[in-house]
Every structure is written in structure tokens, then in C-alpha cells.
N, C-alpha and C. Protein backbone atom coordinates (compact mmCIF):
# COMPACT_ATOMS: atom_id res chain seq x y z
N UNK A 1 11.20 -3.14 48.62
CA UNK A 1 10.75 -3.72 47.38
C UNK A 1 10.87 -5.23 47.46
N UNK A 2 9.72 -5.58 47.60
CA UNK A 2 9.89 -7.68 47.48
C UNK A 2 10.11 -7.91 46.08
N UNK A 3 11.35 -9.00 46.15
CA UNK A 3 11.62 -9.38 45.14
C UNK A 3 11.08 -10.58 45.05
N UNK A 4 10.58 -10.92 43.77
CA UNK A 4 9.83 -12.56 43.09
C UNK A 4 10.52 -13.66 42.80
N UNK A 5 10.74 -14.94 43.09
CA UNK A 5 11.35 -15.60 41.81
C UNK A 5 10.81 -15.80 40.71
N UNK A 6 9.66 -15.73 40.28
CA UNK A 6 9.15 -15.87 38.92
C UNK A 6 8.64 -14.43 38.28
N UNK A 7 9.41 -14.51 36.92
CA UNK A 7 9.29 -13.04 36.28
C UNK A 7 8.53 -13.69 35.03
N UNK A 8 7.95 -12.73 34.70
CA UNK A 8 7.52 -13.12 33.61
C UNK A 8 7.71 -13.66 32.39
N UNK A 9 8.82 -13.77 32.12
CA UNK A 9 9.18 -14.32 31.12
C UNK A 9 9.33 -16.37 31.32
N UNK A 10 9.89 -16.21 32.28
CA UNK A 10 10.17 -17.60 32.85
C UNK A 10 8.31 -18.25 33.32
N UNK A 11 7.44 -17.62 33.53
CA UNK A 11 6.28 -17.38 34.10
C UNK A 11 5.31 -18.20 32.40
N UNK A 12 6.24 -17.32 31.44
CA UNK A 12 5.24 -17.87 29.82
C UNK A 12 5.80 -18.74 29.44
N UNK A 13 7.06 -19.30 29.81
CA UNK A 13 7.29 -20.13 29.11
C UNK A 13 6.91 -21.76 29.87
N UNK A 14 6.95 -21.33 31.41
CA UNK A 14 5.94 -22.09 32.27
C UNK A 14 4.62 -22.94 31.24
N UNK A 15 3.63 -21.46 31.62
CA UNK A 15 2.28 -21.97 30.58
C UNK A 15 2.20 -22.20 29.45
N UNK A 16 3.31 -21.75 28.94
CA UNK A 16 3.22 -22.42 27.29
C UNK A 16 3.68 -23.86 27.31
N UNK A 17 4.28 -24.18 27.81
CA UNK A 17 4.90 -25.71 28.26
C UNK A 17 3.73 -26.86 28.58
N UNK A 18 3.20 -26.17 29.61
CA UNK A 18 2.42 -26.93 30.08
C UNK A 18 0.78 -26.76 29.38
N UNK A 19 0.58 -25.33 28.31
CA UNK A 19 -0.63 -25.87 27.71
C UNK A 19 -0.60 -27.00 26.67
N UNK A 20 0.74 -26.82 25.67
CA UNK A 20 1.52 -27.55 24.38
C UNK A 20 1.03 -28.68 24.76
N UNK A 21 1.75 -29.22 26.40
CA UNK A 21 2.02 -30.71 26.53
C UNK A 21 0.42 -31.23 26.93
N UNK A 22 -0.42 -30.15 27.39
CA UNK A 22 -1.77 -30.68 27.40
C UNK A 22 -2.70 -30.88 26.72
N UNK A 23 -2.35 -29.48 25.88
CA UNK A 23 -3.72 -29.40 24.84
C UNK A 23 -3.36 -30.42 23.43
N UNK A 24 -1.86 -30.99 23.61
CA UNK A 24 -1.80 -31.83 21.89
C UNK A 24 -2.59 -33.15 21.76
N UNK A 25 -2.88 -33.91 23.34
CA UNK A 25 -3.62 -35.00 23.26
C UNK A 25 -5.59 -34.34 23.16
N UNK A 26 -5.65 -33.34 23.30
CA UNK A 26 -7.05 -33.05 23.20
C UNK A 26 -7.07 -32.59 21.97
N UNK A 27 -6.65 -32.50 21.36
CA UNK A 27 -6.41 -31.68 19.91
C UNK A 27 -6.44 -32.82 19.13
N UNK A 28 -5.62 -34.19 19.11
CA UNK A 28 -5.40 -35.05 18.47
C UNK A 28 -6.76 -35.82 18.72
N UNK A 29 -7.20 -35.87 19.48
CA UNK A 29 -8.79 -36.79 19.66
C UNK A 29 -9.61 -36.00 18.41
N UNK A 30 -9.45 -34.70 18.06
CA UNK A 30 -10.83 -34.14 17.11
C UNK A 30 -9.80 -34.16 16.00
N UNK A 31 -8.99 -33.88 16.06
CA UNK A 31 -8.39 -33.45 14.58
C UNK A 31 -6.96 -34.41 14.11
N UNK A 32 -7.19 -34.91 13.20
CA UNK A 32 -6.09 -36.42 12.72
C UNK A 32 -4.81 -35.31 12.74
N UNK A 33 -3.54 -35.62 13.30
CA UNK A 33 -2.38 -35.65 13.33
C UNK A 33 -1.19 -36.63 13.14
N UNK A 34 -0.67 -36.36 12.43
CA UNK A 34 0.89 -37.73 12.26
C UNK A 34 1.18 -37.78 13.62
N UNK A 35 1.78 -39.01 14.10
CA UNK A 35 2.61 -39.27 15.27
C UNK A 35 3.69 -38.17 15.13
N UNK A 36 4.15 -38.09 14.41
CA UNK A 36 5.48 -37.20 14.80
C UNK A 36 5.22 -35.97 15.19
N UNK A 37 4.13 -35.69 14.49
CA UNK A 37 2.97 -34.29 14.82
C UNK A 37 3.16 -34.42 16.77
N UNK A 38 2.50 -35.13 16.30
CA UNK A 38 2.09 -35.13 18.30
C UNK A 38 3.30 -35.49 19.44
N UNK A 39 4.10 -36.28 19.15
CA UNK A 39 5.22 -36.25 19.44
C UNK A 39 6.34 -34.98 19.41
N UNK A 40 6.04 -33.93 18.28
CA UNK A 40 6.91 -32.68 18.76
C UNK A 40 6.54 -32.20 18.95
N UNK A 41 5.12 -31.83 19.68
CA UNK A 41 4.59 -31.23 20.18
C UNK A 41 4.25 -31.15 21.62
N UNK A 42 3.92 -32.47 22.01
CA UNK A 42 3.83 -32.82 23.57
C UNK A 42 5.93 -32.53 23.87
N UNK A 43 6.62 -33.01 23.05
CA UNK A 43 8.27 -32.98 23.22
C UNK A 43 8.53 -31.14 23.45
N UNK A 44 7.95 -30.49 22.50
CA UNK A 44 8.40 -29.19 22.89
C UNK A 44 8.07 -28.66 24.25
N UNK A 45 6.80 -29.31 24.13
CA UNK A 45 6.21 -28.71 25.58
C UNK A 45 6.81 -29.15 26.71
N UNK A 46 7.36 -30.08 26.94
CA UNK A 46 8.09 -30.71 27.87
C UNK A 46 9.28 -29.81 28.05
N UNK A 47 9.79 -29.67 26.76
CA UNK A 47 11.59 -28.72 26.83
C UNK A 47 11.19 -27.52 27.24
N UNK A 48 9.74 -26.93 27.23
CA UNK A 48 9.43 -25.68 27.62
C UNK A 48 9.29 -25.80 29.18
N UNK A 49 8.52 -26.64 29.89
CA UNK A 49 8.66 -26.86 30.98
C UNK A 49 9.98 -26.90 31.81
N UNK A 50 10.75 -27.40 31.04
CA UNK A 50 12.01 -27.93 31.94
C UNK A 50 12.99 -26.83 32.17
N UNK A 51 12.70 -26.17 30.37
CA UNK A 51 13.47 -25.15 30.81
C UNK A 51 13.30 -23.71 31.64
N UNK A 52 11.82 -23.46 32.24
CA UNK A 52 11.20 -22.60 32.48
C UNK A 52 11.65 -22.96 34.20
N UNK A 53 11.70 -24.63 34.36
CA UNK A 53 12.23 -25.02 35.58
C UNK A 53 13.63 -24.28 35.71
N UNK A 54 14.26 -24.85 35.23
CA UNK A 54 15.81 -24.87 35.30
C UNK A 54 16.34 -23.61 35.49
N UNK A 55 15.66 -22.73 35.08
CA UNK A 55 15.72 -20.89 34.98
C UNK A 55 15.06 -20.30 36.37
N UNK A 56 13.77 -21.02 37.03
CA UNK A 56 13.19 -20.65 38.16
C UNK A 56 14.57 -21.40 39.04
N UNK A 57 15.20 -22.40 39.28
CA UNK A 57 16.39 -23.14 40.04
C UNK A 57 17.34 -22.45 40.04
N UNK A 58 17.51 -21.65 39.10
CA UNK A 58 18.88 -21.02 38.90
C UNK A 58 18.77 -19.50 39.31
N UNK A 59 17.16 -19.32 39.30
CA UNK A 59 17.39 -17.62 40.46
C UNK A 59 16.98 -17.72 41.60
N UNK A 60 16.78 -18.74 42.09
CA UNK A 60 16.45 -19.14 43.20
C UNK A 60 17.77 -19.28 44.05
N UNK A 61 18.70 -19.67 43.59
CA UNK A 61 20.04 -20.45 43.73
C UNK A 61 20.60 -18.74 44.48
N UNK A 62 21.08 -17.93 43.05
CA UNK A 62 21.20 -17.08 43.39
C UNK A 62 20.68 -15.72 44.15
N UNK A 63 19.14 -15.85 43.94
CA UNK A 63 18.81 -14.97 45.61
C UNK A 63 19.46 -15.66 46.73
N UNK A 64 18.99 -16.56 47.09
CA UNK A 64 19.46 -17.12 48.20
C UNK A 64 20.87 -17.26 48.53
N UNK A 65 22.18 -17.11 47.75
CA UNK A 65 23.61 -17.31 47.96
C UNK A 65 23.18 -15.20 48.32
N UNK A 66 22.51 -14.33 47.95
CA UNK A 66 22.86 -12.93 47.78
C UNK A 66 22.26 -12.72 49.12
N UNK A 67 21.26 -12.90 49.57
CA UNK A 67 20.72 -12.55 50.79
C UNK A 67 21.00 -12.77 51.95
């Protein structure tokens, strides 16, 4: 059985990260948003990224100390 480092869960929070932090500047060109609007939005997406990182680092860590 091959095991993955990316499961799905860590996998959505990947693309949700990275659509948030993309799609808020294309979104804001057609449709008026407050700065702060767009600012916690590109910001979430970022914390989604990082943390989707930090979770792929950390089973990575541990396959590799198990194998």
C-alpha cells in the first residue's frame, strides 16, 4: 500500500488558500470592496496556505523519522 503525503484534507485547504488569495484581487477589479474586505481575504488565504504547508512538513517529518 503506497502511502501519500498529501491527504485530502490538507490537499483543500491547499486550494482554498490559494484560490481566496487569488481570486480577491480579480473580484475586487469588478465588484467595489472595502480595503479591509480585501485585506481579510487575500490574509485568510495566506493563513490557509501556510497552514496547509505546515501540516504537509509535519507528515513528511514523520514518515520519514518511521521508515
Amino acid at each position: 500500500m503506497k502511502s501519500t503525503l498529501f491527504i485530502k484534507p490538507v490537499l483543500l485547504l491547499l486550494v482554498s488558500g490559494l484560490l481566496l488569495t487569488s481570486l480577491t484581487p480579480i473580484l475586487a477589479r469588478y465588484y467595489p470592496f472595502p480595503d479591509s474586505v480585501k485585506g481579510f481575504l487575500t490574509g485568510m488565504g495566506l493563513m490557509l496556505e501556510v497552514l496547509a504547508l505546515s501540516r504537509i512538513r509535519r507528515k513528511k517529518k514523520l514518515f520519514c523519522t518511521t521508515s
